[in-house]
N, C-alpha and C. Protein backbone atom coordinates (compact mmCIF):
# COMPACT_ATOMS: atom_id res chain seq x y z
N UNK A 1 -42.07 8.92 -32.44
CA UNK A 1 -42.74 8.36 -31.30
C UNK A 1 -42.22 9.07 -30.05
N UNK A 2 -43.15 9.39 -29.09
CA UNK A 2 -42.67 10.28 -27.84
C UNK A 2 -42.16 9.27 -26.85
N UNK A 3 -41.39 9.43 -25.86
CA UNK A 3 -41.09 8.99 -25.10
C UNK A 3 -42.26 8.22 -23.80
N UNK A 4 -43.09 9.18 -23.87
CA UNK A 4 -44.19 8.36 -22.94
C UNK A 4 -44.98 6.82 -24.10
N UNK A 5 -45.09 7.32 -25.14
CA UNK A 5 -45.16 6.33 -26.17
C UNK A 5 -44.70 5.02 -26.26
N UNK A 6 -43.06 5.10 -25.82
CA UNK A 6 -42.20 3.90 -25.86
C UNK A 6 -42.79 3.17 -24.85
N UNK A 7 -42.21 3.84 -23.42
CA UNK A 7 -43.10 3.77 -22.16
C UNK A 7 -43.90 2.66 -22.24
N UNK A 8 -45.28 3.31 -22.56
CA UNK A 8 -46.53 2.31 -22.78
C UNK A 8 -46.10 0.99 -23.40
N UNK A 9 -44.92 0.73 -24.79
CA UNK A 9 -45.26 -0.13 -25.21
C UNK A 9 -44.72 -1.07 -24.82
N UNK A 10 -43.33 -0.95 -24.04
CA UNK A 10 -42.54 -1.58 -22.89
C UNK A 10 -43.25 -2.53 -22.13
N UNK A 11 -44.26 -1.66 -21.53
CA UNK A 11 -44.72 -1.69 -20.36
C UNK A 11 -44.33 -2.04 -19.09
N UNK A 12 -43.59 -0.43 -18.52
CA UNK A 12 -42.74 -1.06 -17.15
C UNK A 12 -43.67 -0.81 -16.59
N UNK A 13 -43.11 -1.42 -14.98
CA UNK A 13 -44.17 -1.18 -14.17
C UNK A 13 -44.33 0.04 -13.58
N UNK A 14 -45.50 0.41 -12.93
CA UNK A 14 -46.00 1.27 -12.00
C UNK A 14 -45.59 1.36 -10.38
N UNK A 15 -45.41 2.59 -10.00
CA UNK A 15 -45.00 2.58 -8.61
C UNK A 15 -45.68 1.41 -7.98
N UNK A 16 -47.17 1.53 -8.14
CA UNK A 16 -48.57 0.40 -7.00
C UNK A 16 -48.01 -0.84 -7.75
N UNK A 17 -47.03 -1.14 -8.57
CA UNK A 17 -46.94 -2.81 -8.82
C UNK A 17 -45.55 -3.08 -7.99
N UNK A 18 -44.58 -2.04 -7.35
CA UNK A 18 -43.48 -2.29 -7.00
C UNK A 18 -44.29 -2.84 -5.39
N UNK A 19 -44.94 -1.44 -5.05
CA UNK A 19 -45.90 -1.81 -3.42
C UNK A 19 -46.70 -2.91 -3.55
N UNK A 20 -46.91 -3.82 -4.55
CA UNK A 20 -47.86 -5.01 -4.83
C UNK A 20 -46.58 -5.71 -4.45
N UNK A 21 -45.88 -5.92 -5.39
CA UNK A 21 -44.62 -7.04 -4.72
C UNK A 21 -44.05 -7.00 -3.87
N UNK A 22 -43.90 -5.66 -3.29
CA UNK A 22 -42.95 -5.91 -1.63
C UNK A 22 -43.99 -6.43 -0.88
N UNK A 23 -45.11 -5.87 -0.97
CA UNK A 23 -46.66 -6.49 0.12
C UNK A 23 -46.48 -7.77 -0.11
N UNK A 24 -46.24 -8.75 -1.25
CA UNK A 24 -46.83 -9.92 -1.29
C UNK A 24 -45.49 -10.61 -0.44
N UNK A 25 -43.91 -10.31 -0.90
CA UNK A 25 -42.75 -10.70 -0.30
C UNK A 25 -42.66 -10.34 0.70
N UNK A 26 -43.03 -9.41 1.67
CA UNK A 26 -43.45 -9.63 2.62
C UNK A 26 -44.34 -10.53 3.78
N UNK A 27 -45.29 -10.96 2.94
CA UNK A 27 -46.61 -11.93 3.61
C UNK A 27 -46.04 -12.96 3.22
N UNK A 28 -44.95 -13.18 2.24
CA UNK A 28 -44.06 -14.53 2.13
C UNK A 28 -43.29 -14.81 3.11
N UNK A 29 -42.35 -13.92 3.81
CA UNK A 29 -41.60 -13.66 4.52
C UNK A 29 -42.52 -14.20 5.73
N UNK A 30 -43.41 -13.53 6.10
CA UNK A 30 -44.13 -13.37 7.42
C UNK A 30 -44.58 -15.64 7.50
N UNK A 31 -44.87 -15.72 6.64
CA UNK A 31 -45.18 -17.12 6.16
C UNK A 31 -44.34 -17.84 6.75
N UNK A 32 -42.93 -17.89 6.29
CA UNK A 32 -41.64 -18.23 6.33
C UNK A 32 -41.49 -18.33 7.84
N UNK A 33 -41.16 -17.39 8.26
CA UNK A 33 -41.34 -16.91 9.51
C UNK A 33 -42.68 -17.97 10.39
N UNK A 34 -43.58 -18.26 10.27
CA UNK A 34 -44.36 -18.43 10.80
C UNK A 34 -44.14 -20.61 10.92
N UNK A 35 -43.75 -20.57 9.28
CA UNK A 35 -43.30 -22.03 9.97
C UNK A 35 -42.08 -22.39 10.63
N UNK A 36 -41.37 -21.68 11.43
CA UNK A 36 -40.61 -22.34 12.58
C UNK A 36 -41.69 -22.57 13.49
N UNK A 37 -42.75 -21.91 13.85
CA UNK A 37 -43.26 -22.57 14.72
C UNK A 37 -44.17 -23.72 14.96
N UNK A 38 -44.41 -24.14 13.87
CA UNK A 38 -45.41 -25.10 13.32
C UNK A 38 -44.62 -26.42 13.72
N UNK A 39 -45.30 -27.43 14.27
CA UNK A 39 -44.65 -28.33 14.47
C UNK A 39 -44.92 -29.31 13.35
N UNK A 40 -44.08 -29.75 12.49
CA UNK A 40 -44.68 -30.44 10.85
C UNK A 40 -42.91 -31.55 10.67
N UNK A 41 -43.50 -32.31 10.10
CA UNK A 41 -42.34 -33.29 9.53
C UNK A 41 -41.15 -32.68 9.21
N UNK A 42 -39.83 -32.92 9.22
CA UNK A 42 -38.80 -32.29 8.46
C UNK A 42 -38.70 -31.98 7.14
N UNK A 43 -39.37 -32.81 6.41
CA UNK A 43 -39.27 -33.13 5.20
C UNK A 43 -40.41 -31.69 4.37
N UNK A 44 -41.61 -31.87 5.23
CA UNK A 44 -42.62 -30.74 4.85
C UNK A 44 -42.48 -29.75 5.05
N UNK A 45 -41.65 -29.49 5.85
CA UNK A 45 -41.01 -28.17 6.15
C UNK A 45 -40.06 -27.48 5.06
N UNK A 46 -39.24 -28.56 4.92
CA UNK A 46 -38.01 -28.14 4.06
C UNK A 46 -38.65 -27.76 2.59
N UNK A 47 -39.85 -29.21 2.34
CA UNK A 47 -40.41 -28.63 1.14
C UNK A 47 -41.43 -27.09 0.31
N UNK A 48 -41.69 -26.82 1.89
CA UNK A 48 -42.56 -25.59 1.91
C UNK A 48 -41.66 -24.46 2.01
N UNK A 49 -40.54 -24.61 2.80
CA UNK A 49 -39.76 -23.61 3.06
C UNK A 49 -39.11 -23.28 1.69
N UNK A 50 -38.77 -24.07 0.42
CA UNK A 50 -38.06 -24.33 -0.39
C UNK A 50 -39.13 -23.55 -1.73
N UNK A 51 -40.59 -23.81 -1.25
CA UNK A 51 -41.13 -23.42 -2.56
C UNK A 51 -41.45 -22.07 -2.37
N UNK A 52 -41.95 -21.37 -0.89
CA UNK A 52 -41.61 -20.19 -0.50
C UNK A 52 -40.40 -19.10 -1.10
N UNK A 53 -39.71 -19.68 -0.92
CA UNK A 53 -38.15 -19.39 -0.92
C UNK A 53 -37.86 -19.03 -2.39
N UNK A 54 -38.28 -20.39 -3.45
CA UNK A 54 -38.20 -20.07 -4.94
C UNK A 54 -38.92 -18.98 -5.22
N UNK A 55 -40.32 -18.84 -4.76
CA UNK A 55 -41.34 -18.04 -5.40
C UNK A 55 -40.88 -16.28 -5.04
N UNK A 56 -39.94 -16.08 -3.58
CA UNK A 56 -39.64 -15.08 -3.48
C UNK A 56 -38.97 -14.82 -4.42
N UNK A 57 -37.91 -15.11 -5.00
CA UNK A 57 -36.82 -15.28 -5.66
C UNK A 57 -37.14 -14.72 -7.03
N UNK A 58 -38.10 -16.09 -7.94
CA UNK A 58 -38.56 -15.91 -9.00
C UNK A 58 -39.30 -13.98 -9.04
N UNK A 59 -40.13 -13.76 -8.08
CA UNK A 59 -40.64 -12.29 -7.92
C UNK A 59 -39.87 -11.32 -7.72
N UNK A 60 -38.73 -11.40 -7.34
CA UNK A 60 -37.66 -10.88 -7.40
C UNK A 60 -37.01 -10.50 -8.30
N UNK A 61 -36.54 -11.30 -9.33
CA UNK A 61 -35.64 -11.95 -10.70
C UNK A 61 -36.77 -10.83 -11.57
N UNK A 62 -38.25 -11.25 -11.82
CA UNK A 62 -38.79 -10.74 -12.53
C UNK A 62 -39.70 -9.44 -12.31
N UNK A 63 -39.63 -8.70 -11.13
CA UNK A 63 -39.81 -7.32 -10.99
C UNK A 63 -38.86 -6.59 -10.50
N UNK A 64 -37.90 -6.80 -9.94
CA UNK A 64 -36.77 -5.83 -9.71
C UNK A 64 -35.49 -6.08 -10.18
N UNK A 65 -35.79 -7.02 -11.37
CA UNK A 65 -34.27 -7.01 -12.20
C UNK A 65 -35.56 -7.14 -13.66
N UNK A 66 -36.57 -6.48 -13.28
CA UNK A 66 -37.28 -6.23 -14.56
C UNK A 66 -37.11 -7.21 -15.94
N UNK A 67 -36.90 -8.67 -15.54
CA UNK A 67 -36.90 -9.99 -16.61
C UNK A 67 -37.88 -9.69 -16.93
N UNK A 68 -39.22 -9.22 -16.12
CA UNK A 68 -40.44 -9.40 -17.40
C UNK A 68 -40.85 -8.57 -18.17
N UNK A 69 -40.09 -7.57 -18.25
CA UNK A 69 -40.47 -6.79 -19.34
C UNK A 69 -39.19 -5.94 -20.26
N UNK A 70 -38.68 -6.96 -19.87
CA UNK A 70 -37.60 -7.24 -21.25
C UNK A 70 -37.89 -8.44 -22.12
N UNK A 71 -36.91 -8.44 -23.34
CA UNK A 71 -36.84 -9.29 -23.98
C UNK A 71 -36.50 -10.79 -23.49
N UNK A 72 -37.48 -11.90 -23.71
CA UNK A 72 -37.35 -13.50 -23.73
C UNK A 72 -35.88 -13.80 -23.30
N UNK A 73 -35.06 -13.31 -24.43
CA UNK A 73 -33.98 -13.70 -24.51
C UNK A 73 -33.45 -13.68 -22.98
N UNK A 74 -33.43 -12.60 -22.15
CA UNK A 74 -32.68 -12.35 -20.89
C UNK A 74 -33.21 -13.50 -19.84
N UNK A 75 -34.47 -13.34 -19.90
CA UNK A 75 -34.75 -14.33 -19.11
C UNK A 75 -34.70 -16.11 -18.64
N UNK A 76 -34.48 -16.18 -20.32
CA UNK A 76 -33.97 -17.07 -21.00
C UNK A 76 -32.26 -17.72 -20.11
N UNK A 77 -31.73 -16.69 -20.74
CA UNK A 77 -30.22 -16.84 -20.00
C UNK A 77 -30.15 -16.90 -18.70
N UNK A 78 -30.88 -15.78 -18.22
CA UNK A 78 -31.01 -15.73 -16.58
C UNK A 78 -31.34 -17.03 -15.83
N UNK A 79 -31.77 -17.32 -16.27
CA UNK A 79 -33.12 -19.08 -15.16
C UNK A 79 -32.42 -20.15 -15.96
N UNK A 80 -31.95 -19.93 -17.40
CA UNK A 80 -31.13 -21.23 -17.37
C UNK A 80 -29.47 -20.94 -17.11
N UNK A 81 -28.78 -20.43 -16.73
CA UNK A 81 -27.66 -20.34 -15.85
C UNK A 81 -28.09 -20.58 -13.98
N UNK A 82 -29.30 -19.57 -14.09
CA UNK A 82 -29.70 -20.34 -12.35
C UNK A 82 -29.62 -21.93 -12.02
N UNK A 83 -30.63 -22.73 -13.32
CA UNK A 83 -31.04 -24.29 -13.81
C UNK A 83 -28.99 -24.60 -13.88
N UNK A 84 -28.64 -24.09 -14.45
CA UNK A 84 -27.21 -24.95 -14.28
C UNK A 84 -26.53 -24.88 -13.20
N UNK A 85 -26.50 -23.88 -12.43
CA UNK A 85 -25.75 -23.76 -11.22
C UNK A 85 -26.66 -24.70 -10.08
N UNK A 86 -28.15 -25.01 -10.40
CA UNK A 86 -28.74 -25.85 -9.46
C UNK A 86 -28.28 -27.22 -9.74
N UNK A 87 -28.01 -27.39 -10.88
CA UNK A 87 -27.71 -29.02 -11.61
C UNK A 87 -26.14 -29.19 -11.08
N UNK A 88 -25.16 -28.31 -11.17
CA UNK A 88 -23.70 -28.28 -11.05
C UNK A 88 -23.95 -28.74 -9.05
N UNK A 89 -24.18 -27.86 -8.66
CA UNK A 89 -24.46 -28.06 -7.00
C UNK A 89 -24.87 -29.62 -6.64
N UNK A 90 -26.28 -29.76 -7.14
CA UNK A 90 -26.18 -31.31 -6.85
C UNK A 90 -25.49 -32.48 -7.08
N UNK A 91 -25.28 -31.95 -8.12
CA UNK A 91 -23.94 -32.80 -8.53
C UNK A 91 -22.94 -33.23 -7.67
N UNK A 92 -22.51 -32.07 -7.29
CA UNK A 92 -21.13 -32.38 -6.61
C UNK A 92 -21.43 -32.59 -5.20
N UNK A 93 -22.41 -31.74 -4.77
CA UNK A 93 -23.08 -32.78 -3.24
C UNK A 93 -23.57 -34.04 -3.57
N UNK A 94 -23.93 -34.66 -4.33
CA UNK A 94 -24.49 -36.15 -4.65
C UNK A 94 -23.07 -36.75 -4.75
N UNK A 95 -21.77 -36.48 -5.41
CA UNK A 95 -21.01 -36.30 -5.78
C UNK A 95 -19.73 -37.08 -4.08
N UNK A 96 -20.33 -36.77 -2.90
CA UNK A 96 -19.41 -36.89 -1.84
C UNK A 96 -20.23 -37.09 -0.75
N UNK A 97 -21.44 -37.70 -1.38
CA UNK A 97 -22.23 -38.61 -0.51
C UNK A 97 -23.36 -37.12 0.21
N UNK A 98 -23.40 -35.90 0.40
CA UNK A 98 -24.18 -35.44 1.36
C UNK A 98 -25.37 -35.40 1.59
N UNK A 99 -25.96 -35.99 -0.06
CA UNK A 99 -27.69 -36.11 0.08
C UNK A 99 -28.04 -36.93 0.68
N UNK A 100 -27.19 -37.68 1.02
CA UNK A 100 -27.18 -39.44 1.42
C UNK A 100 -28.48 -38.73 2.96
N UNK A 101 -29.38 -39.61 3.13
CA UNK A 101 -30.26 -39.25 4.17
C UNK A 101 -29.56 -39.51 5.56
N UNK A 102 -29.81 -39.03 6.94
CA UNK A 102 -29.13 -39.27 7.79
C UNK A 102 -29.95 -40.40 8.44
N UNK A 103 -29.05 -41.67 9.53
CA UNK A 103 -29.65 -43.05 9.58
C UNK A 103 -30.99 -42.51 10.54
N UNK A 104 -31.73 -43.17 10.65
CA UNK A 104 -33.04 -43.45 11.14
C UNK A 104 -32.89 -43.63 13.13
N UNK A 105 -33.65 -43.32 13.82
CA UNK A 105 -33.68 -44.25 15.02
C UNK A 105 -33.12 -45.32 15.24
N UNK A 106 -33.98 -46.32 14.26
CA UNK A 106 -33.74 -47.56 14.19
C UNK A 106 -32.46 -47.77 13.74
N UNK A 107 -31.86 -47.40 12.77
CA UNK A 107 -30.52 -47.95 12.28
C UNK A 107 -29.42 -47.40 13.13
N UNK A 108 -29.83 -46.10 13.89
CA UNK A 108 -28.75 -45.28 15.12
C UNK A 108 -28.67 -46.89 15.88
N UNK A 109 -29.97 -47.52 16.72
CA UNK A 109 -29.68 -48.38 17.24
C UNK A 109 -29.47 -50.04 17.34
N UNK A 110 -29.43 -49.69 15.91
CA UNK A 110 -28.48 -51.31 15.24
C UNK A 110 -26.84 -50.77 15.35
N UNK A 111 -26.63 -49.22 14.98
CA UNK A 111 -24.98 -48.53 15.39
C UNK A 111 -24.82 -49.21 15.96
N UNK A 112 -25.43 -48.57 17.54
CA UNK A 112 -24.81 -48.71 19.22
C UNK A 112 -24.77 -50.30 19.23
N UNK A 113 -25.49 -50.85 18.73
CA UNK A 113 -25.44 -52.73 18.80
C UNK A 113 -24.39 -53.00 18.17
N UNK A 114 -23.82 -52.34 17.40
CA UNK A 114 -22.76 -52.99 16.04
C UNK A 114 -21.38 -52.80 16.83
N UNK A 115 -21.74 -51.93 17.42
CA UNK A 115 -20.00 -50.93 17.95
C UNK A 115 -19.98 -51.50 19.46
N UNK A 116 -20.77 -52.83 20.07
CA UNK A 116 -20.47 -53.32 21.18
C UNK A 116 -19.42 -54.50 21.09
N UNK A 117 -19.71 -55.23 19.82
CA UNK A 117 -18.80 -55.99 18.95
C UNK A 117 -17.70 -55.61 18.57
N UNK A 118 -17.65 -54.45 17.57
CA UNK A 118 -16.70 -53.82 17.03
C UNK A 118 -15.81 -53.08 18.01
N UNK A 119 -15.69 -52.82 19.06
CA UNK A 119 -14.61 -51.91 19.95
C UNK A 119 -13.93 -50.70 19.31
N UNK A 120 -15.10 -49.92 18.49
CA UNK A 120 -14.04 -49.04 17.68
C UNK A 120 -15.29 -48.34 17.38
N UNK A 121 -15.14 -47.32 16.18
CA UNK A 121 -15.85 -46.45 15.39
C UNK A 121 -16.30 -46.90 13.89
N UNK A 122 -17.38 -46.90 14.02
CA UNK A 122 -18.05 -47.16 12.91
C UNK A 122 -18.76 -45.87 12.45
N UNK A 123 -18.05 -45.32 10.81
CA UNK A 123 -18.58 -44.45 9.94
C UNK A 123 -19.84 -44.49 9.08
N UNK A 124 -20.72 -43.58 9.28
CA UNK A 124 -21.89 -43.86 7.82
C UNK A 124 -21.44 -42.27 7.18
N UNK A 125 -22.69 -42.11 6.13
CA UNK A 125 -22.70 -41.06 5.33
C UNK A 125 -23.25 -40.16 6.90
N UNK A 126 -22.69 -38.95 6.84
CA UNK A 126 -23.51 -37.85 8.15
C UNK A 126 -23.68 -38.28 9.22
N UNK A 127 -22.79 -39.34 9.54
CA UNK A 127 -22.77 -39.62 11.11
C UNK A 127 -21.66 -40.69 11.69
N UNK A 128 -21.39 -40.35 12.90
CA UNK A 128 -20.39 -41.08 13.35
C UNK A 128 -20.61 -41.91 14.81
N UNK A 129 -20.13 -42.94 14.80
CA UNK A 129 -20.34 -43.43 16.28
C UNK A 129 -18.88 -43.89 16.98
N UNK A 130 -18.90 -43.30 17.97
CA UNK A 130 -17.54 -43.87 18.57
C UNK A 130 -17.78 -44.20 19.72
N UNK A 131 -17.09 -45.78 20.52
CA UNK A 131 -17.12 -45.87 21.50
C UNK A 131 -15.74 -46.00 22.27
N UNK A 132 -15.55 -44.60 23.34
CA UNK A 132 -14.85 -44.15 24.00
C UNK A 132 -14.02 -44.98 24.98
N UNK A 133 -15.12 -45.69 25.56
CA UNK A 133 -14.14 -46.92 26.70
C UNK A 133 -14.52 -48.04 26.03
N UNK A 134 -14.75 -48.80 27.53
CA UNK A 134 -15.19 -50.20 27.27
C UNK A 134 -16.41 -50.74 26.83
N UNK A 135 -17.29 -49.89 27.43
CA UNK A 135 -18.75 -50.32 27.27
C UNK A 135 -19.83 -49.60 26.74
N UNK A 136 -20.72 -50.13 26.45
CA UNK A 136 -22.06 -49.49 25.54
C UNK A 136 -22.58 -47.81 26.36
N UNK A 137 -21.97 -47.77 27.83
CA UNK A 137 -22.14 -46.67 28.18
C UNK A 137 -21.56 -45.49 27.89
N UNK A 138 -20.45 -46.00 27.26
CA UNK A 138 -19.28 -44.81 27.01
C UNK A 138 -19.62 -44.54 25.39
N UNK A 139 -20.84 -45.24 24.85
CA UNK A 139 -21.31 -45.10 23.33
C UNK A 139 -21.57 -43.39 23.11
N UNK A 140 -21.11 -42.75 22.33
CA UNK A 140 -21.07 -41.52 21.77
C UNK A 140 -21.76 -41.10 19.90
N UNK A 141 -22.76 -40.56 19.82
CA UNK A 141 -23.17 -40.72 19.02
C UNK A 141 -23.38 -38.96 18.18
N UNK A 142 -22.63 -38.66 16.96
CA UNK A 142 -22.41 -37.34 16.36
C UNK A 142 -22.75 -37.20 15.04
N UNK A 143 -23.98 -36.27 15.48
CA UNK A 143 -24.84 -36.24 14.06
C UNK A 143 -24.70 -34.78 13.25
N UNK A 144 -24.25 -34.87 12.31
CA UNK A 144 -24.18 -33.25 11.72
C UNK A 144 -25.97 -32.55 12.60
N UNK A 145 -25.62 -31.21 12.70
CA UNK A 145 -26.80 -29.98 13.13
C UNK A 145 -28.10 -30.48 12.07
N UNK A 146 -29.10 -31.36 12.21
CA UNK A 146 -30.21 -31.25 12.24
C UNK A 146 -31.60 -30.86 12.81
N UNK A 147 -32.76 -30.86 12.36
CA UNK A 147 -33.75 -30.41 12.80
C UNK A 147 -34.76 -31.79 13.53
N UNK A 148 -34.45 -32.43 14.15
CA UNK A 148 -35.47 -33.87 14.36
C UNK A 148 -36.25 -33.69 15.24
N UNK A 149 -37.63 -33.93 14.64
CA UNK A 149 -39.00 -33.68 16.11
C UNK A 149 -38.86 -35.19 16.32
């Protein structure tokens, strides 16, 4: 069997399929890019940004580390070691509270009500309230770097 023979039965790709995937990861990119400016829920954001994000990835994994046209087996190993390192991660962030959602408006201002009573600092999961002096004016309120419209 000749070498162009093998070739064919492989079937790697073609230069125009490498310029097919940078074009498309690109217009992903440009995508990406395009929702910072979109004014959309946090939540829809994160979720779009997230499936974006996989799909680059996955196109990635399987044309320039050539998973798809190798053997099952690699790919196999590949995406389920990815699948465990995604399972291990949540874990241990679920693990020390960080998925925990951050409080609401409303519950920020049951805080500032709670800590007029309390003369002190009251802790949640991702946020802190401390009041500095005497009064509800000196209320200080520290939220890990979020995105909130």
């Amino acid at each position: 069997m000749s070498e162009s023979e093998h070739t064919q039965e492989r079937g790697h790709p073609t230069p125009l399929t490498y310029v097919k995937v940078a074009l498309t990861l690109s217009f992903i990119t440009l995508v990406e890019v395009g929702l910072f400016y979109i004014d959309m829920v946090p939540a829809l954001f994160v979720a779009c940004f997230f499936i974006l994000s996989a799909t680059k990835f996955v196109m990635v994994a399987l044309f320039y580390m050539h998973l798809r046209y190798e053997a099952r087996l690699f790919s196999t190993l590949f995406f389920g070691g990815v699948a465990l390192a995604i399972v291990v991660v949540v874990a241990v962030l679920s693990i020390f509270g960080v998925l925990l959602v951050n409080p609401s408006r409303e519950s920020q201002e049951e805080i500032k009500a709670g800590t007029e009573h309390s003369g002190g600092v009251i802790e949640q999961p991702g946020a802190m309230v401390s009041l500095n002096g005497g009064s509800i004016n000196d209320l200080s309120l520290v939220l890990p770097p979020t995105h909130i419209v």
